[in-house]
C-alpha atoms as a PDB file:
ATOM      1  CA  UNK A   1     105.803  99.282 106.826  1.00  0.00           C
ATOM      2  CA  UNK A   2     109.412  98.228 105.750  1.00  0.00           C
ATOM      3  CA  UNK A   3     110.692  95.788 102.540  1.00  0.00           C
ATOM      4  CA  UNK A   4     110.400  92.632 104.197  1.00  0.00           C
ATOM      5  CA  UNK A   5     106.374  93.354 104.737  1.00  0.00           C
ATOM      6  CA  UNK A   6     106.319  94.392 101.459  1.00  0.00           C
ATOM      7  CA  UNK A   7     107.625  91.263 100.271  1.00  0.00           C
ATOM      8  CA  UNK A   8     106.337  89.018 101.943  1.00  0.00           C
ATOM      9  CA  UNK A   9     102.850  90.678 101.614  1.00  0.00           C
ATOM     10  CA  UNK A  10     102.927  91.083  97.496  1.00  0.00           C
ATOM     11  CA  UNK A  11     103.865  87.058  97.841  1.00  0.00           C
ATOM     12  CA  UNK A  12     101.041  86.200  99.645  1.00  0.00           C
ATOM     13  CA  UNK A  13      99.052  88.498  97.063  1.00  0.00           C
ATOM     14  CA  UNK A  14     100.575  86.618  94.214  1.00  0.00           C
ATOM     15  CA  UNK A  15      99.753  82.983  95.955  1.00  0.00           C
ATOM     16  CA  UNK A  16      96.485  83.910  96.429  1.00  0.00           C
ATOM     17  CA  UNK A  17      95.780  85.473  93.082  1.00  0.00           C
ATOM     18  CA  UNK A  18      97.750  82.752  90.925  1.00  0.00           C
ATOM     19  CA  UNK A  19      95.578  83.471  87.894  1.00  0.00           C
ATOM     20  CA  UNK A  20      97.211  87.064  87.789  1.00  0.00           C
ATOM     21  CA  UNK A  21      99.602  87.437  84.819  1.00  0.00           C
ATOM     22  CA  UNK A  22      99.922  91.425  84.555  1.00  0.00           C
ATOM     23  CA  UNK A  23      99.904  93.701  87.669  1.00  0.00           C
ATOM     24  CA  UNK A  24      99.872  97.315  87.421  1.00  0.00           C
ATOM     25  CA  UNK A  25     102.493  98.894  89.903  1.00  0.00           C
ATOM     26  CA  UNK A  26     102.628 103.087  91.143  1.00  0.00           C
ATOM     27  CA  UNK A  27     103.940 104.555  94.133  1.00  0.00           C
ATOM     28  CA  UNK A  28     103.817 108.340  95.405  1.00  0.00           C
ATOM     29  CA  UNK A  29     107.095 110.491  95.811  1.00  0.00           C
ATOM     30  CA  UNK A  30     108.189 109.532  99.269  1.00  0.00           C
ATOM     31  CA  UNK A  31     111.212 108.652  99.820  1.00  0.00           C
ATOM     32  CA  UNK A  32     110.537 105.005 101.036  1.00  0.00           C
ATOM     33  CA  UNK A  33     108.375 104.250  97.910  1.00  0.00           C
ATOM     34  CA  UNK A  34     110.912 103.050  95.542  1.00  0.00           C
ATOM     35  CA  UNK A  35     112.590 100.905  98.099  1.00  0.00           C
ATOM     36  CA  UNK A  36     108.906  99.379  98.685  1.00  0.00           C
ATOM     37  CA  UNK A  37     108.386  99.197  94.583  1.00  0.00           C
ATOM     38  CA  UNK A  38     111.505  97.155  94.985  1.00  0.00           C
ATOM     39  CA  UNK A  39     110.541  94.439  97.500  1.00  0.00           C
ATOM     40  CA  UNK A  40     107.163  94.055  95.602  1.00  0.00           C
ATOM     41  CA  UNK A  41     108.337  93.684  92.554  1.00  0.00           C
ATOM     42  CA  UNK A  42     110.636  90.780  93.839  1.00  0.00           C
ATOM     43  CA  UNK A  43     107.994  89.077  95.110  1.00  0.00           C
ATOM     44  CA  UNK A  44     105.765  89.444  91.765  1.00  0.00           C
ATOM     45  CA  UNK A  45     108.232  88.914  89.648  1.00  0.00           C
ATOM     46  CA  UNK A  46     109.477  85.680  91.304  1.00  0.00           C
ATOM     47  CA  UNK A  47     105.789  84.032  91.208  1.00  0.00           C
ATOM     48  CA  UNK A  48     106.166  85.083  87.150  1.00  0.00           C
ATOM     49  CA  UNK A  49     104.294  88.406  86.655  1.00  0.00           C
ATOM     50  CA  UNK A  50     104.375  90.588  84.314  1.00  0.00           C
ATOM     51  CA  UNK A  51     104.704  94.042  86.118  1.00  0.00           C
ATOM     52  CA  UNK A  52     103.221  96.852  84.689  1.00  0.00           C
ATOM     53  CA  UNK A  53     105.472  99.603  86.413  1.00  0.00           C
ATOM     54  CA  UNK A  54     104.289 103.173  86.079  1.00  0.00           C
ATOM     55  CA  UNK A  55     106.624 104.592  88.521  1.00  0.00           C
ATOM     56  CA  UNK A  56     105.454 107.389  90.140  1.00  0.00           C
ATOM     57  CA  UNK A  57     101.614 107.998  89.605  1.00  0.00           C
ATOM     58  CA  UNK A  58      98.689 109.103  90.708  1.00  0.00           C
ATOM     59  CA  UNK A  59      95.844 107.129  92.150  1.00  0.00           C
ATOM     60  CA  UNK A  60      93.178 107.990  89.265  1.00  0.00           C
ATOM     61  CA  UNK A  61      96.212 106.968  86.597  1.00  0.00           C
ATOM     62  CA  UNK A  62      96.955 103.517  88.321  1.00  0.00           C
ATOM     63  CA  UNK A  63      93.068 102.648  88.442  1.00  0.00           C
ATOM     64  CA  UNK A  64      92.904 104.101  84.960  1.00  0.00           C
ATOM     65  CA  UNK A  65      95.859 101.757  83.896  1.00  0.00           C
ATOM     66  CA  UNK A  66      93.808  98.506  85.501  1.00  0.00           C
ATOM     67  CA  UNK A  67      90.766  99.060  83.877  1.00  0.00           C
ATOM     68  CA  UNK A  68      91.370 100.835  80.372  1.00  0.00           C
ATOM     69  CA  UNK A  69      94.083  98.317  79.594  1.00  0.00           C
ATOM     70  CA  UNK A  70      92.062  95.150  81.059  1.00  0.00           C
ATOM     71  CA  UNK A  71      95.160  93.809  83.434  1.00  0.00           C
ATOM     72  CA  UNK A  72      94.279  91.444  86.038  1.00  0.00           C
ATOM     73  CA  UNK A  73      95.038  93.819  89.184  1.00  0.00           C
ATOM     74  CA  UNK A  74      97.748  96.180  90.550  1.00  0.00           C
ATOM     75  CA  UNK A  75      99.639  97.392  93.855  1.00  0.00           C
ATOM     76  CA  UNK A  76      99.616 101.276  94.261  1.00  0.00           C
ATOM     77  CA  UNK A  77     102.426 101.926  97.375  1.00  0.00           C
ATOM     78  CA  UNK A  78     101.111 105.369  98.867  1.00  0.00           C
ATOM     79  CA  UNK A  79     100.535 106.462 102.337  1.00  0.00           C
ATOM     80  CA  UNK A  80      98.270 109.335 100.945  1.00  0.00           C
ATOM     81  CA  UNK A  81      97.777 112.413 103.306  1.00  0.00           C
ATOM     82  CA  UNK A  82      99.245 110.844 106.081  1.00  0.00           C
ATOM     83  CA  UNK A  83     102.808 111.710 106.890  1.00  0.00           C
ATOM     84  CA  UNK A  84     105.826 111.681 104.713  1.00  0.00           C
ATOM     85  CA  UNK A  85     107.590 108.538 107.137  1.00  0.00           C
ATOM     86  CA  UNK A  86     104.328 106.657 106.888  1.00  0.00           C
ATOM     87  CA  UNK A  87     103.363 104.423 103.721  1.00  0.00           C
ATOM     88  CA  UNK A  88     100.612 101.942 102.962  1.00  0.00           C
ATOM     89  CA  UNK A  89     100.061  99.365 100.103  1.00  0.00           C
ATOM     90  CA  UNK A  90      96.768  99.119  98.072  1.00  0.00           C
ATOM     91  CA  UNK A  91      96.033  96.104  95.907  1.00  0.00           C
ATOM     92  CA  UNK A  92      93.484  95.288  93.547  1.00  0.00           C
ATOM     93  CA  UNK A  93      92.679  91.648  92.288  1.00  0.00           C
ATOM     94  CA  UNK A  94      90.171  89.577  90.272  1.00  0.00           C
ATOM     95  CA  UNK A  95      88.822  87.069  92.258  1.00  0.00           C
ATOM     96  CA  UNK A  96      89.021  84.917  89.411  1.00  0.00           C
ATOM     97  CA  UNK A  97      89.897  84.999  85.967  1.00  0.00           C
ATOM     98  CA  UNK A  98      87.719  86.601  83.730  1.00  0.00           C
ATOM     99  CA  UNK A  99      85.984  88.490  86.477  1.00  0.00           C
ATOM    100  CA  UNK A 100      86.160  92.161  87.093  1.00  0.00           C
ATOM    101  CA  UNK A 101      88.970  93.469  89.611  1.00  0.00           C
ATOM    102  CA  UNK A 102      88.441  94.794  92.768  1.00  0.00           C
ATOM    103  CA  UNK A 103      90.278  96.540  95.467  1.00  0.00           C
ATOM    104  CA  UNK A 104      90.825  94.210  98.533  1.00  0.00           C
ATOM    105  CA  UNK A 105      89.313  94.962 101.446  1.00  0.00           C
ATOM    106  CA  UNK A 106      87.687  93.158 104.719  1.00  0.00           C
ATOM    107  CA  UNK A 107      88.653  89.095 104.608  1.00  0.00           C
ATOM    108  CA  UNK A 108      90.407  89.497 101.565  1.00  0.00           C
ATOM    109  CA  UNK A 109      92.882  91.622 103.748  1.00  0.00           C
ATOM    110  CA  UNK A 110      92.552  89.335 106.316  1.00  0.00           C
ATOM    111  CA  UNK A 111      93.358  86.186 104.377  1.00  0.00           C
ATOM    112  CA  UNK A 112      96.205  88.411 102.775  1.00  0.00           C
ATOM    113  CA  UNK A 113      98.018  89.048 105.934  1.00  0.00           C
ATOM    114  CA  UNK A 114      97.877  85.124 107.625  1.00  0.00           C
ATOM    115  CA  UNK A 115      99.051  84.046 104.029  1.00  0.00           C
ATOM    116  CA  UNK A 116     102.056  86.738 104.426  1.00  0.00           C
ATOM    117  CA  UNK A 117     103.010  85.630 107.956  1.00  0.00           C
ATOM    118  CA  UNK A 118     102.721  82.185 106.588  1.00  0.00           C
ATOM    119  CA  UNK A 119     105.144  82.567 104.325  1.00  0.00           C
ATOM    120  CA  UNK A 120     107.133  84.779 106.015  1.00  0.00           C
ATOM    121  CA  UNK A 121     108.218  81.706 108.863  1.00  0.00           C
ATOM    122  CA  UNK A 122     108.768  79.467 105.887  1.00  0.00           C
ATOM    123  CA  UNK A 123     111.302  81.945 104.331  1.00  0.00           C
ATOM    124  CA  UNK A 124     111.403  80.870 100.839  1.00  0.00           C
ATOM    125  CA  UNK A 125     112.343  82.089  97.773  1.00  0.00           C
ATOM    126  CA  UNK A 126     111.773  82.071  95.056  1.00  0.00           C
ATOM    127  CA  UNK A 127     114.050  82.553  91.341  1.00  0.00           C
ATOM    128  CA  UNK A 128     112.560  85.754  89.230  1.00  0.00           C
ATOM    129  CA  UNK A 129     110.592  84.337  86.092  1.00  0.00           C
ATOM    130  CA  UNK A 130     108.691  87.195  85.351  1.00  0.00           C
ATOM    131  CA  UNK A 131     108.953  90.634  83.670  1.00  0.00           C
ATOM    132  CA  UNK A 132     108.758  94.351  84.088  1.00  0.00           C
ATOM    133  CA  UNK A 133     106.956  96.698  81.436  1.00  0.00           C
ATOM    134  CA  UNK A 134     107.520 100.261  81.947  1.00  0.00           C
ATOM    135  CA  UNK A 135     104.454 102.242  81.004  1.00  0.00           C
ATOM    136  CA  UNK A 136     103.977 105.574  80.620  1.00  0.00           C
ATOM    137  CA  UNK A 137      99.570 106.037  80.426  1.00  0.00           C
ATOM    138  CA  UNK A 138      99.246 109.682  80.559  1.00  0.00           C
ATOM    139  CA  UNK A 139      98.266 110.680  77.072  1.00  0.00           C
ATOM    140  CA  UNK A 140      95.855 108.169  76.601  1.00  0.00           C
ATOM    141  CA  UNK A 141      94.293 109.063  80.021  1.00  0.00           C
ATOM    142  CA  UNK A 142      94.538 112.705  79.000  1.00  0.00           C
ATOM    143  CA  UNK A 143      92.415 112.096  75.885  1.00  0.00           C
ATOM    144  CA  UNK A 144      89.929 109.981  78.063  1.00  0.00           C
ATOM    145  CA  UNK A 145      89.572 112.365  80.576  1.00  0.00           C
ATOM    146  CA  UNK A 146      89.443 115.016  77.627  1.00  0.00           C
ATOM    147  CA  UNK A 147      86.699 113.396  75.471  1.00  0.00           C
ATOM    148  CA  UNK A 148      84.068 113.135  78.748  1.00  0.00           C
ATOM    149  CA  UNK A 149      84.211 117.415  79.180  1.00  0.00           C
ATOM    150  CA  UNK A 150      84.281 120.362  77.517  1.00  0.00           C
ATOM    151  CA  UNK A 151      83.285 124.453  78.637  1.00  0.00           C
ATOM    152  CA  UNK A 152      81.707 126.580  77.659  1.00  0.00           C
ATOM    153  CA  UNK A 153      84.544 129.251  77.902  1.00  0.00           C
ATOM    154  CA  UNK A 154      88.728 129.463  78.324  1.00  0.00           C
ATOM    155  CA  UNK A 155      89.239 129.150  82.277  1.00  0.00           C
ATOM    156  CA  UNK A 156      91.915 130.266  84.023  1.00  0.00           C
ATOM    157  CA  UNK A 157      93.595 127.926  86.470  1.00  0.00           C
ATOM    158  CA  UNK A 158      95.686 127.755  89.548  1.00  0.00           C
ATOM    159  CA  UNK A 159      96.838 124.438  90.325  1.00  0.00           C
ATOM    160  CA  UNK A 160      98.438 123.262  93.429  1.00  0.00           C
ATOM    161  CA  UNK A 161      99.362 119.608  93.489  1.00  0.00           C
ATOM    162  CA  UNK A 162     101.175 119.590  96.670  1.00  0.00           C
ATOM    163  CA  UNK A 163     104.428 117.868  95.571  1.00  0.00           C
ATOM    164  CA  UNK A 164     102.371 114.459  94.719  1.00  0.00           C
ATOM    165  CA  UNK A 165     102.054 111.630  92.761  1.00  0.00           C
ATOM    166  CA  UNK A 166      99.961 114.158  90.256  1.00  0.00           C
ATOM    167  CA  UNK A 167     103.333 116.506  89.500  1.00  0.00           C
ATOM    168  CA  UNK A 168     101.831 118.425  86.518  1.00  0.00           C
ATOM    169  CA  UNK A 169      99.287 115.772  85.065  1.00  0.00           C
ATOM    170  CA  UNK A 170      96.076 117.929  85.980  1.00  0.00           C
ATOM    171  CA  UNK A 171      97.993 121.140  84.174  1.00  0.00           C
ATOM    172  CA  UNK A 172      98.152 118.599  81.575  1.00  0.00           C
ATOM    173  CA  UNK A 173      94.837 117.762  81.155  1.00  0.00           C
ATOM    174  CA  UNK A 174      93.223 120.957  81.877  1.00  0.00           C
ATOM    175  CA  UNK A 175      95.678 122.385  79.138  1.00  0.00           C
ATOM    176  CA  UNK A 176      94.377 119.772  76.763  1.00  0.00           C
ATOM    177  CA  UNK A 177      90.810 120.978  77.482  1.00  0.00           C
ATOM    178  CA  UNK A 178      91.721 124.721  76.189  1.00  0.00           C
ATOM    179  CA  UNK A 179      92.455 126.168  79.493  1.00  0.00           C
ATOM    180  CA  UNK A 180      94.893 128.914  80.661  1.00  0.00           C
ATOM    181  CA  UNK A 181      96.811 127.106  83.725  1.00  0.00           C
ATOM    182  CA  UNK A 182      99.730 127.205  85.921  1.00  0.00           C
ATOM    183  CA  UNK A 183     100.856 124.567  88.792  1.00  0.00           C
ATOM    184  CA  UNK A 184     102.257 125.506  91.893  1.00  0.00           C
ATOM    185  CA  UNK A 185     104.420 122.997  93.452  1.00  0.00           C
ATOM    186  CA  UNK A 186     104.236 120.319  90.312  1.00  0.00           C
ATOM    187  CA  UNK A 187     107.476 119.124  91.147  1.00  0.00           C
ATOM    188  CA  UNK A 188     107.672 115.585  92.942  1.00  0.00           C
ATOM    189  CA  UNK A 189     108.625 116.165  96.818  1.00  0.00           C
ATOM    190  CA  UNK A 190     107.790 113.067  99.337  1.00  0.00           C
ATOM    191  CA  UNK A 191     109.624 115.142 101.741  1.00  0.00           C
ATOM    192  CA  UNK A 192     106.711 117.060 103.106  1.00  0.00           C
END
């Protein structure tokens, strides 16, 4: 996976999907993920998207982002367990406006990649007419996450996050939810 599939891809994603005005956008800590954020974000932002750009998030948070705030789909960039040189792009759509978004899978991939190569032998670009919106979710998906559990008693918890996309979120959380915790390896690392 390199920039110019990236590109080219998130274009195809944004001809397909025209309807789209606000995509949410995360990537994990490796090191090709901003690069990636980069390429796809050119592509969005030339076919006049507003992109929602959490930087570097989790998984639950970037679903969390497309549903509690109601925009119209997102691109998470994240090879998840595989290894650190290997990355892998996730999108989510509505089919059409006003419908629910979904993750793309099957055909929809299908029809995603002959679009790509499509436009990839034309070679055109576009000029940027769109946006980007930093957002930060993580308190409000705290309190969510907060207001659905409670114990019965003060744990104690040993967290270890691995060097991911969650850095200290869970510590966060569980923190929020009265418990006594501490993360081990919190700190963002795509180096594994």
């Amino acid at each position: 996976l390199n920039e110019n599939a990236v590109y080219y891809t998130t274009k195809a994603f944004c001809k397909i999907y025209p309807h789209m005005q606000k995509v949410v956008l995360a990537y994990d800590p490796r090191p090709s993920s901003p690069a990636l954020a980069a390429a796809a974000t050119k592509a969005m932002l030339e076919a006049g998207m507003e992109v929602i750009d959490l930087g570097i998030a989790p998984d639950p948070l970037w679903y969390f982002s497309i549903f509690h705030y109601g925009y119209d789909g997102g691109l998470m960039i994240s090879g998840s367990h595989n290894p650190s040189h290997h990355n892998g792009l996730t999108y989510h759509a509505r089919a059409k406006a006003g419908e629910a978004s979904e993750e793309l899978m099957g055909e929809a991939l299908i029809q995603l990649r002959d679009v790509a190569h499509e436009l990839e032998n034309e070679g055109t670009a576009g000029i940027p007419t769109g946006k980007v919106t930093k957002l930060d979710p993580s308190e409000e998906y705290i309190e969510y996450v907060a207001s659905k559990i409670s114990y019965p008693r003060k744990l104690k918890i040993v967290l270890d996050t691995g060097n991911g996309a969650c850095g200290y979120l869970p510590e966060r959380l569980f923190k929020r939810l009265g418990c006594d915790v501490e993360t081990m390896y919190g700190e963002f690392d795509g180096s594994f």
